[in-house]
N, C-alpha and C. Protein backbone atom coordinates (compact mmCIF):
# COMPACT_ATOMS: atom_id res chain seq x y z
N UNK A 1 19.05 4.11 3.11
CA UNK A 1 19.14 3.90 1.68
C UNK A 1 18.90 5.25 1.00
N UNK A 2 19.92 5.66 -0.01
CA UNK A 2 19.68 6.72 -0.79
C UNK A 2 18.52 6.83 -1.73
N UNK A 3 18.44 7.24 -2.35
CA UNK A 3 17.09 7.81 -3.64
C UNK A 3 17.63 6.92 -4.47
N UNK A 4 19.12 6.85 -5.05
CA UNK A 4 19.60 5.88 -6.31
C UNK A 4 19.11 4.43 -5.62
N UNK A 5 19.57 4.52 -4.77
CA UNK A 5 19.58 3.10 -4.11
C UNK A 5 18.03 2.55 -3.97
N UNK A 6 17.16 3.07 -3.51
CA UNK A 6 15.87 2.86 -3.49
C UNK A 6 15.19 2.53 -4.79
N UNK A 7 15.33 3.68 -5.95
CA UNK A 7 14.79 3.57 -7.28
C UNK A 7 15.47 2.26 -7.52
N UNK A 8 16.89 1.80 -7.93
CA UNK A 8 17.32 0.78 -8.19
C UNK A 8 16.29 -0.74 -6.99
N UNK A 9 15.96 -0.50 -6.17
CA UNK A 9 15.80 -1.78 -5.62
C UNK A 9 14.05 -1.76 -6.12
N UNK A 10 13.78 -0.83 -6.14
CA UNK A 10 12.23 -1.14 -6.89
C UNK A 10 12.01 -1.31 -8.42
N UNK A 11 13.26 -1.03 -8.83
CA UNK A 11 13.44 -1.41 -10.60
C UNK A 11 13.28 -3.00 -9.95
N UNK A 12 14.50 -3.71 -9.31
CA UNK A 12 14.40 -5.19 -9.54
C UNK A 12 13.03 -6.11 -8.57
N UNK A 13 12.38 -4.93 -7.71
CA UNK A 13 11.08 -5.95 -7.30
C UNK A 13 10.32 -5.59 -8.84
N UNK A 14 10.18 -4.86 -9.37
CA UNK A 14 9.40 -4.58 -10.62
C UNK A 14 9.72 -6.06 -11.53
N UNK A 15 10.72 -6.13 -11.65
CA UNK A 15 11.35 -6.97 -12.75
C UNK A 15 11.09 -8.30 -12.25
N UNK A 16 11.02 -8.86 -10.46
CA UNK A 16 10.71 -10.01 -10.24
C UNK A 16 9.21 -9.87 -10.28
N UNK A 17 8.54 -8.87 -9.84
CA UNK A 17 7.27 -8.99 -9.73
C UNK A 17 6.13 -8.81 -11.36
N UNK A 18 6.91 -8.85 -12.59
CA UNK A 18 5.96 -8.75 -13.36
C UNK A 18 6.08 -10.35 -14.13
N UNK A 19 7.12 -11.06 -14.11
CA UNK A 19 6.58 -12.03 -14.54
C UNK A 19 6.12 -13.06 -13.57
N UNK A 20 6.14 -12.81 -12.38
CA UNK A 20 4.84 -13.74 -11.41
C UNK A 20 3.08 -13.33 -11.99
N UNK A 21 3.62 -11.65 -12.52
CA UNK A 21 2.19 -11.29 -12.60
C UNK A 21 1.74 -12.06 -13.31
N UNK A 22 2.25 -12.67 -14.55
CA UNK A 22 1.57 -13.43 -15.89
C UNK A 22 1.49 -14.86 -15.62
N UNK A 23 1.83 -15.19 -14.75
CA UNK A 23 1.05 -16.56 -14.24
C UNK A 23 -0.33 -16.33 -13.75
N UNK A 24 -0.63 -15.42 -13.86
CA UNK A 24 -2.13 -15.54 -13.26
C UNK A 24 -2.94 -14.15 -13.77
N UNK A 25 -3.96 -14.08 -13.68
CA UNK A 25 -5.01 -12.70 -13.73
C UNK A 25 -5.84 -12.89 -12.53
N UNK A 26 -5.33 -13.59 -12.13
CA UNK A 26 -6.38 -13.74 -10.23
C UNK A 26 -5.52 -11.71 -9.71
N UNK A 27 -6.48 -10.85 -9.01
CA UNK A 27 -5.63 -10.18 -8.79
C UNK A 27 -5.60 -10.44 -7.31
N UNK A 28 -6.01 -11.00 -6.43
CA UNK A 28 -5.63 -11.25 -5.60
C UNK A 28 -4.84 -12.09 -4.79
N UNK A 29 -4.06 -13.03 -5.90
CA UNK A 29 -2.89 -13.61 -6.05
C UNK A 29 -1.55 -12.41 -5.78
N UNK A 30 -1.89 -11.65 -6.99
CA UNK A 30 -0.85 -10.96 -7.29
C UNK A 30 -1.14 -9.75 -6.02
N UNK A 31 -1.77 -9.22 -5.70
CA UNK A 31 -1.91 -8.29 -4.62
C UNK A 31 -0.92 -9.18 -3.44
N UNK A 32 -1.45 -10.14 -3.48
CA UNK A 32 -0.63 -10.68 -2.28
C UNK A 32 0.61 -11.32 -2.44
N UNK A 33 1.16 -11.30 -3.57
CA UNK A 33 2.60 -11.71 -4.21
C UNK A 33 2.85 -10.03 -3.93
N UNK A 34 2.66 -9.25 -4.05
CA UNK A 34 3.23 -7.68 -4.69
C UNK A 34 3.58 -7.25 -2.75
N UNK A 35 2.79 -8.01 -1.75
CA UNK A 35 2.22 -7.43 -0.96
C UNK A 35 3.63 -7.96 0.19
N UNK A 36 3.93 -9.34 -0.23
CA UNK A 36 5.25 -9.95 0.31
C UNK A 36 6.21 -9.56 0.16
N UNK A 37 6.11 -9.43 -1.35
CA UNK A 37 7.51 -9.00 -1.82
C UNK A 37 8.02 -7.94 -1.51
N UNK A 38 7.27 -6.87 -1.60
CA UNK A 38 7.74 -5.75 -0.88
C UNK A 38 7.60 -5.50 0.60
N UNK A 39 7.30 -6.04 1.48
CA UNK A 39 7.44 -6.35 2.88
C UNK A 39 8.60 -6.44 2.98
N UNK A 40 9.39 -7.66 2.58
CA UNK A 40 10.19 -8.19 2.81
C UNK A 40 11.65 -7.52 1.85
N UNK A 41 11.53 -6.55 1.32
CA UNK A 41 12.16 -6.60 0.32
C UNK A 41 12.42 -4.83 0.49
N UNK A 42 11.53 -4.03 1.24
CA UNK A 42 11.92 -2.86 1.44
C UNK A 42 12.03 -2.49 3.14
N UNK A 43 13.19 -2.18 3.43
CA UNK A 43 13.79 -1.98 4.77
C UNK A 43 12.78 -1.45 5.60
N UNK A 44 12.16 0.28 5.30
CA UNK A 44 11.44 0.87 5.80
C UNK A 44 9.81 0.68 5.96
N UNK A 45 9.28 -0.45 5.42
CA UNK A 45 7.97 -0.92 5.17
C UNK A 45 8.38 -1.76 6.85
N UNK A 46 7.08 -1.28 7.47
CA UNK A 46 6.78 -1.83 8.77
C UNK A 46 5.60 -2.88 8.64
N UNK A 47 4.21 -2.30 8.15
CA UNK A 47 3.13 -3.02 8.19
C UNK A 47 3.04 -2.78 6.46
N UNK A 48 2.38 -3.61 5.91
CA UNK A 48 2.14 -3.88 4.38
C UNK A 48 1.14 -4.42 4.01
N UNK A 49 -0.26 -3.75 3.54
CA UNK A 49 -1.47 -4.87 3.34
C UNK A 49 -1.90 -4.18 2.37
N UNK A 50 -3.42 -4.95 2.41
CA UNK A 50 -4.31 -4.47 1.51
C UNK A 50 -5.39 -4.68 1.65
N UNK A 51 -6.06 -3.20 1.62
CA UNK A 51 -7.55 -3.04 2.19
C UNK A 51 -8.50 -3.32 0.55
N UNK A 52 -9.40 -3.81 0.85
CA UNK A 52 -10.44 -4.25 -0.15
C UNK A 52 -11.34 -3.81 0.08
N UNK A 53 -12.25 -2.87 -0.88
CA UNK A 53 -13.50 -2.06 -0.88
C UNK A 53 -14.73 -3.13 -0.80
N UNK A 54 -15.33 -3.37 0.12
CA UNK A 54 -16.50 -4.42 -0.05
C UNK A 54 -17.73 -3.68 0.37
N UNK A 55 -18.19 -3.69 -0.29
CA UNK A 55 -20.07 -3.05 0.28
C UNK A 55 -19.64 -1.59 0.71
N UNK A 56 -18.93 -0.87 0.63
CA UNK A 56 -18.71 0.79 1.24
C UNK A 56 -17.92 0.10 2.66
N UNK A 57 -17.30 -0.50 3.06
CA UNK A 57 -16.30 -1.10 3.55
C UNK A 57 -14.93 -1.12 3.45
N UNK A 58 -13.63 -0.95 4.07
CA UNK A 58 -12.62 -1.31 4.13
C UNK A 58 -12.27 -2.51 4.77
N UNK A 59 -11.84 -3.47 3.92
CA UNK A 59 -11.60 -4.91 4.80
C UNK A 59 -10.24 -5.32 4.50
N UNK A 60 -9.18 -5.74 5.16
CA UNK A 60 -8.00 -5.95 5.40
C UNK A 60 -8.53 -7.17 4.79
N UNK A 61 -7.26 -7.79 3.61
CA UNK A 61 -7.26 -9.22 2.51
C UNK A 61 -6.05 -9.48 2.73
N UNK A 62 -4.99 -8.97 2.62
CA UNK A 62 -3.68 -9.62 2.36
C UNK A 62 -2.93 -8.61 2.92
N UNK A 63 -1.84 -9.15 3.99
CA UNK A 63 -0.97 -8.15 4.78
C UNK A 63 0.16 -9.09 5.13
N UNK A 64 1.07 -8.02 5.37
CA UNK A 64 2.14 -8.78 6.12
C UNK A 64 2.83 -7.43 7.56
N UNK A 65 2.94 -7.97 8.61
CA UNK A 65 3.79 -7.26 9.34
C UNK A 65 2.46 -7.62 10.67
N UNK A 66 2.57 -7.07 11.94
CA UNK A 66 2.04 -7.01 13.26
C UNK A 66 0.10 -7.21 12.88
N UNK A 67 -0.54 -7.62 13.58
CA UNK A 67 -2.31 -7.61 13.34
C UNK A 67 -2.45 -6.59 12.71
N UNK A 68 -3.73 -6.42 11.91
CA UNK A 68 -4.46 -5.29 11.29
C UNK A 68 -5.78 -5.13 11.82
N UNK A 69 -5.89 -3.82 11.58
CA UNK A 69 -7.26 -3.92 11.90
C UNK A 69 -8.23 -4.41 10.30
N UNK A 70 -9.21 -5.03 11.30
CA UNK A 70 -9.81 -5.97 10.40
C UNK A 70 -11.08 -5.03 9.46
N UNK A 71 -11.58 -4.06 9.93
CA UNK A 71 -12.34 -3.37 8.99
C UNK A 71 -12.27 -1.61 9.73
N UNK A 72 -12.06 -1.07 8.26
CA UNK A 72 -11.48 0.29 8.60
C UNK A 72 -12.92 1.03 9.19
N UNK A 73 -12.90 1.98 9.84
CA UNK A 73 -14.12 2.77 10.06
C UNK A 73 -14.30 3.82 9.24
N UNK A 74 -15.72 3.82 8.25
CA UNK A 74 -16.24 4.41 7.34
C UNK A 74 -15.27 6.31 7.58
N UNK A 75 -15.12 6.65 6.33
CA UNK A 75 -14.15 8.14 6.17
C UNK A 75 -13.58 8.62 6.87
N UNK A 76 -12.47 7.23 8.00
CA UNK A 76 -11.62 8.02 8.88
C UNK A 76 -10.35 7.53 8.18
N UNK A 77 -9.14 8.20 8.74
CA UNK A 77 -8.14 7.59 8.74
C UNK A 77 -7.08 7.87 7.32
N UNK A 78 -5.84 7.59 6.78
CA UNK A 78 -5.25 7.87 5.66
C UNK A 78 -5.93 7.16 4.52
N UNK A 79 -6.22 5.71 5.33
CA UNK A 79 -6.89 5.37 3.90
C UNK A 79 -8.33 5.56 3.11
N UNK A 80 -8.93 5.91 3.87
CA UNK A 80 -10.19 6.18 3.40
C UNK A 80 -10.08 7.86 3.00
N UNK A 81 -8.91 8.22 3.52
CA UNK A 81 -8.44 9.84 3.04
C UNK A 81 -8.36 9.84 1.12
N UNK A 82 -7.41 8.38 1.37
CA UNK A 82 -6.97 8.08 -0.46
C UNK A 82 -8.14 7.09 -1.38
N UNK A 83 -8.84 6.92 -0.25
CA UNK A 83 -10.61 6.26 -1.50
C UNK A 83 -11.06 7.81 -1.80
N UNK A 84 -11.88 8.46 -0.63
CA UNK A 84 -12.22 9.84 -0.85
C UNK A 84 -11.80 10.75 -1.68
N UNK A 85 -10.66 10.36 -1.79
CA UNK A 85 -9.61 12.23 -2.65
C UNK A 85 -9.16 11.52 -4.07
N UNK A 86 -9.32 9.91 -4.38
CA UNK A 86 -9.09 9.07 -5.26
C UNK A 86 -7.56 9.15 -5.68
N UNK A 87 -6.98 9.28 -4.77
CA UNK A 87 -5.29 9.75 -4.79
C UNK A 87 -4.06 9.35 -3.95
N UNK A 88 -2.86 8.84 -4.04
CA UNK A 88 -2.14 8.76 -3.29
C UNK A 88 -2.12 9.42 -2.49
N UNK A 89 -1.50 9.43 -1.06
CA UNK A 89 -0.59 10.07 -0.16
C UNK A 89 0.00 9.76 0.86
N UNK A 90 0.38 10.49 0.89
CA UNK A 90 2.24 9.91 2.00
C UNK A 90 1.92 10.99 3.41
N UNK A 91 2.08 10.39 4.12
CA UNK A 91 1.92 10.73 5.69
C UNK A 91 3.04 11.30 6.09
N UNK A 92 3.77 11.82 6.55
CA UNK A 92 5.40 12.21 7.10
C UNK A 92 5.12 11.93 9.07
N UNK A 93 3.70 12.29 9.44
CA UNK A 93 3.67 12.16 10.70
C UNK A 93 1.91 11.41 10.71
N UNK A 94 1.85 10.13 11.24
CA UNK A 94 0.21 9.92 11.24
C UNK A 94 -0.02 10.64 12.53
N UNK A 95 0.67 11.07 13.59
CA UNK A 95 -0.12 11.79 14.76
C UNK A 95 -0.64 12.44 14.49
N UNK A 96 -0.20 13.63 12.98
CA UNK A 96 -0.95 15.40 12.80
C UNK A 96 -1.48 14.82 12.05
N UNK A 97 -2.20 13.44 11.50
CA UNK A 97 -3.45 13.05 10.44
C UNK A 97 -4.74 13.20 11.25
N UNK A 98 -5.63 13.95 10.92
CA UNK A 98 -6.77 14.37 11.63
C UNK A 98 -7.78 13.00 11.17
N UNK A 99 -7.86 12.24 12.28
CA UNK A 99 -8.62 11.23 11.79
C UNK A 99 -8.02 9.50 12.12
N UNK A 100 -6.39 9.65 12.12
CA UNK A 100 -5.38 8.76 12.24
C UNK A 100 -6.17 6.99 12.84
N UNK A 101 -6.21 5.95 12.41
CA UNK A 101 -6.38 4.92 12.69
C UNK A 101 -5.39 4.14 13.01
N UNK A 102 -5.08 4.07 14.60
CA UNK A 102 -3.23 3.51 14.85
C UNK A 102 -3.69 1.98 15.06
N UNK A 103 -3.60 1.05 14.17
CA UNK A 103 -3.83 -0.11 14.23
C UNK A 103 -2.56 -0.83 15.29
N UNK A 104 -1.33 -0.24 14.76
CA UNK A 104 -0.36 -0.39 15.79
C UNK A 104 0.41 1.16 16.24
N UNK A 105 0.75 1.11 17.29
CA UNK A 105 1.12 2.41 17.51
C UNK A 105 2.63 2.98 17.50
N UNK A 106 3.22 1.46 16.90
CA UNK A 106 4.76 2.01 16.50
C UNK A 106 4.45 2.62 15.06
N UNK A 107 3.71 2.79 14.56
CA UNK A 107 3.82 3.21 13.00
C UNK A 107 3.99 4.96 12.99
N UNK A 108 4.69 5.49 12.65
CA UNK A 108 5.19 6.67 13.02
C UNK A 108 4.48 7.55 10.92
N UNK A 109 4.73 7.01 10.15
CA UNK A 109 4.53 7.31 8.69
C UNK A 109 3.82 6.59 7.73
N UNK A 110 2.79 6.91 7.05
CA UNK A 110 1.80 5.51 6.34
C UNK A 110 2.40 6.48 4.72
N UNK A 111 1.47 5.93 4.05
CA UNK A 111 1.41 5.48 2.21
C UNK A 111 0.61 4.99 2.13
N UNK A 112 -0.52 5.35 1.36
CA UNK A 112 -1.32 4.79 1.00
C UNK A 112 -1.41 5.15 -0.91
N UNK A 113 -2.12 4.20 -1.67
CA UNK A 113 -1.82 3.77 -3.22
C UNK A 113 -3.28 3.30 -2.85
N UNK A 114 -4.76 3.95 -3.83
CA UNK A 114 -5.61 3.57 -4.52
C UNK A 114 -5.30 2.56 -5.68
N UNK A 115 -6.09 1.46 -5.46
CA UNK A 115 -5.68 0.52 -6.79
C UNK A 115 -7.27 0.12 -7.57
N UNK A 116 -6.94 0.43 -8.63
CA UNK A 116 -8.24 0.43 -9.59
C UNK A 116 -8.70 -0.86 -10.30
N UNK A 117 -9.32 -1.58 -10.48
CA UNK A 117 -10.05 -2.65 -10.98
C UNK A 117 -10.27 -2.29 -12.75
N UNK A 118 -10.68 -3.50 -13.74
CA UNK A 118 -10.74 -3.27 -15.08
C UNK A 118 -11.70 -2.26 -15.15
N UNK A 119 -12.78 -1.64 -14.52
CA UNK A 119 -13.38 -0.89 -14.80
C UNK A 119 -13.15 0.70 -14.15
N UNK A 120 -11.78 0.67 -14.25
CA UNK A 120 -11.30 1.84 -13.38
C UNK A 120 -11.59 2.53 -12.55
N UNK A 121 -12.82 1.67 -11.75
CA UNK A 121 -12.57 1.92 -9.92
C UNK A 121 -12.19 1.73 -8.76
N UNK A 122 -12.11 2.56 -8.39
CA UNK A 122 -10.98 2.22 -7.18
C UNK A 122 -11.65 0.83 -6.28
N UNK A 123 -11.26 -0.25 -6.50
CA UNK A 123 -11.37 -2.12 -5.66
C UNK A 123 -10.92 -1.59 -4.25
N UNK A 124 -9.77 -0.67 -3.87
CA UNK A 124 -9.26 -0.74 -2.61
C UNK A 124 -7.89 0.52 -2.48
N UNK A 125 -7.15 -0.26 -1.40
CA UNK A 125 -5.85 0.83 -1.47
C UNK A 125 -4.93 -0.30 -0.74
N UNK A 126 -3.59 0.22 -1.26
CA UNK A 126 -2.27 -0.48 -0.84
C UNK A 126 -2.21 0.37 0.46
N UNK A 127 -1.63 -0.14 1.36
CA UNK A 127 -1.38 0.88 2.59
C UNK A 127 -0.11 0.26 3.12
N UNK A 128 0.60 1.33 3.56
CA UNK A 128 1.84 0.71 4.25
C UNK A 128 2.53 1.65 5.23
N UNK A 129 2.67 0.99 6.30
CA UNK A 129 3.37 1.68 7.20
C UNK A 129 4.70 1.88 8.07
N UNK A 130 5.43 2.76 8.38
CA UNK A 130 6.60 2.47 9.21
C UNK A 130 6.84 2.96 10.39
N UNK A 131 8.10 2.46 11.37
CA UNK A 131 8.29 2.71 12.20
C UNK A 131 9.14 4.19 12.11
N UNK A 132 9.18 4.68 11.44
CA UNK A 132 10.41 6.24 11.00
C UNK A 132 8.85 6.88 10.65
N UNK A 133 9.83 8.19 11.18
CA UNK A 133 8.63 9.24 10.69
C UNK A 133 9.13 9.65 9.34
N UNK A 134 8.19 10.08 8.47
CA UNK A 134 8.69 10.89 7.06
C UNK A 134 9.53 10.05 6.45
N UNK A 135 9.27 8.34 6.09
CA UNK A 135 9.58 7.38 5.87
C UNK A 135 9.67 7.27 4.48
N UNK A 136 8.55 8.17 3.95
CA UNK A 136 8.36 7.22 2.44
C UNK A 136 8.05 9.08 1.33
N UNK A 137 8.45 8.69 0.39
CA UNK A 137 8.85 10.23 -0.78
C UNK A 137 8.27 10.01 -1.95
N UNK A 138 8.32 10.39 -2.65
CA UNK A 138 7.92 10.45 -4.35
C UNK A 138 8.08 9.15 -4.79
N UNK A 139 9.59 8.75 -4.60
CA UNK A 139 10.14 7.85 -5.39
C UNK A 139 9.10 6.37 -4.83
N UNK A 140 8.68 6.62 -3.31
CA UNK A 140 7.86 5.23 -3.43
C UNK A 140 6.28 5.18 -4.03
N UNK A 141 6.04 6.39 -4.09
CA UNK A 141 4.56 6.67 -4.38
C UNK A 141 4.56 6.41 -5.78
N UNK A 142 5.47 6.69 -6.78
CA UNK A 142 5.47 6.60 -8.38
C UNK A 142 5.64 5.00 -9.03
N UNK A 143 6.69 4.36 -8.17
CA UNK A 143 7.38 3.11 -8.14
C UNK A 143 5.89 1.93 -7.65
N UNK A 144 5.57 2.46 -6.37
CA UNK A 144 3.76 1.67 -5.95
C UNK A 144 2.76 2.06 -6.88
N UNK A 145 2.76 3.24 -7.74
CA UNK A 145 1.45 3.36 -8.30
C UNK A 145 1.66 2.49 -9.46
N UNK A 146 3.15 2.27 -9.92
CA UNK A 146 3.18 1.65 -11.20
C UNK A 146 2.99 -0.21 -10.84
N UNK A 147 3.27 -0.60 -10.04
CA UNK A 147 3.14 -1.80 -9.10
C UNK A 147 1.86 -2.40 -9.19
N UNK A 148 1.09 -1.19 -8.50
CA UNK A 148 -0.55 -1.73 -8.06
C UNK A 148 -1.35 -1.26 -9.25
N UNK A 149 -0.66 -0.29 -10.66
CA UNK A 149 -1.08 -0.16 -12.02
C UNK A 149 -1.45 -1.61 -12.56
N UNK A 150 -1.07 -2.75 -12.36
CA UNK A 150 -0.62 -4.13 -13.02
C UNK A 150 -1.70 -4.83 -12.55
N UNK A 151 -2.32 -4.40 -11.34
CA UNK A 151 -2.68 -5.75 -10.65
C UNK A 151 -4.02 -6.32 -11.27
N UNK A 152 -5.06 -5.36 -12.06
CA UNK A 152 -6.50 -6.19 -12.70
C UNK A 152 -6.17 -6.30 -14.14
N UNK A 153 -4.78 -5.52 -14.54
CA UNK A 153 -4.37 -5.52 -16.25
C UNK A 153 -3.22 -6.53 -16.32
């Protein structure tokens, strides 16, 4: 899929996914509506969840694709890279991630998206992974931040 082609298919999960949002303010409804939809809905998405900050914890809530691991280990790994640095980032290779947590070991490229709660702290992170290396670019990191922007507003 090209860049047009991509931006266009996350315009229309945007467009299905914001009026599911207003059926509800549960955000963990919508985390896990946001969490399907794009599973299923973007080619290169392998594994698709969502880790939830509990007690200084990473705990897997809502996923779709192969097992997860069920609780991340304290400041390893991409995602606890993007609680720590309070920032997206995109993996091109998780082997050269110093720290790498291979929950499955076909995942060749992760993404990870901090998502913030009404009191604008970071609740958790979107994480997603694929089987392609250097899988995921700008266009998904801007398109997910505006996504998981929605989910406590």
């Amino acid at each position: 899929m090209n860049s047009k082609q991509k931006e266009n298919r996350y315009k229309r999960i945007i467009d299905q996914l914001l009026p599911l949002f207003e059926q509800t303010n549960d955000p963990f409804a919508r985390i896990a509506t946001a969490t399907a939809l794009l599973h299923n809905k973007m080619d290169h998405f392998f594994w698709t969840g969502y880790y939830r900050l509990i007690n200084g914890e990473l705990t897997v809530t809502s996923y779709q694709g192969s097992l997860a691991c069920l609780v991340l280990g304290k400041d390893t790994g991409v995602c606890w890279a993007g609680i720590n640095r309070e920032k997206s980032i995109i993996v091109e290779d998780v082997e050269k991630f110093p720290g790498h947590i291979a929950c499955d070991g076909r995942s060749k490229s992760e993404i990870v998206i901090p998502v913030r709660n009404q009191a604008i702290e970071i609740a958790g992170i979107f994480d997603v992974d694929s089987k392609d290396p250097a899988a995921f670019d700008e266009i998904d990191q801007n398109y997910l931040e505006k996504i998981f922007a929605k989910i406590y507003f």
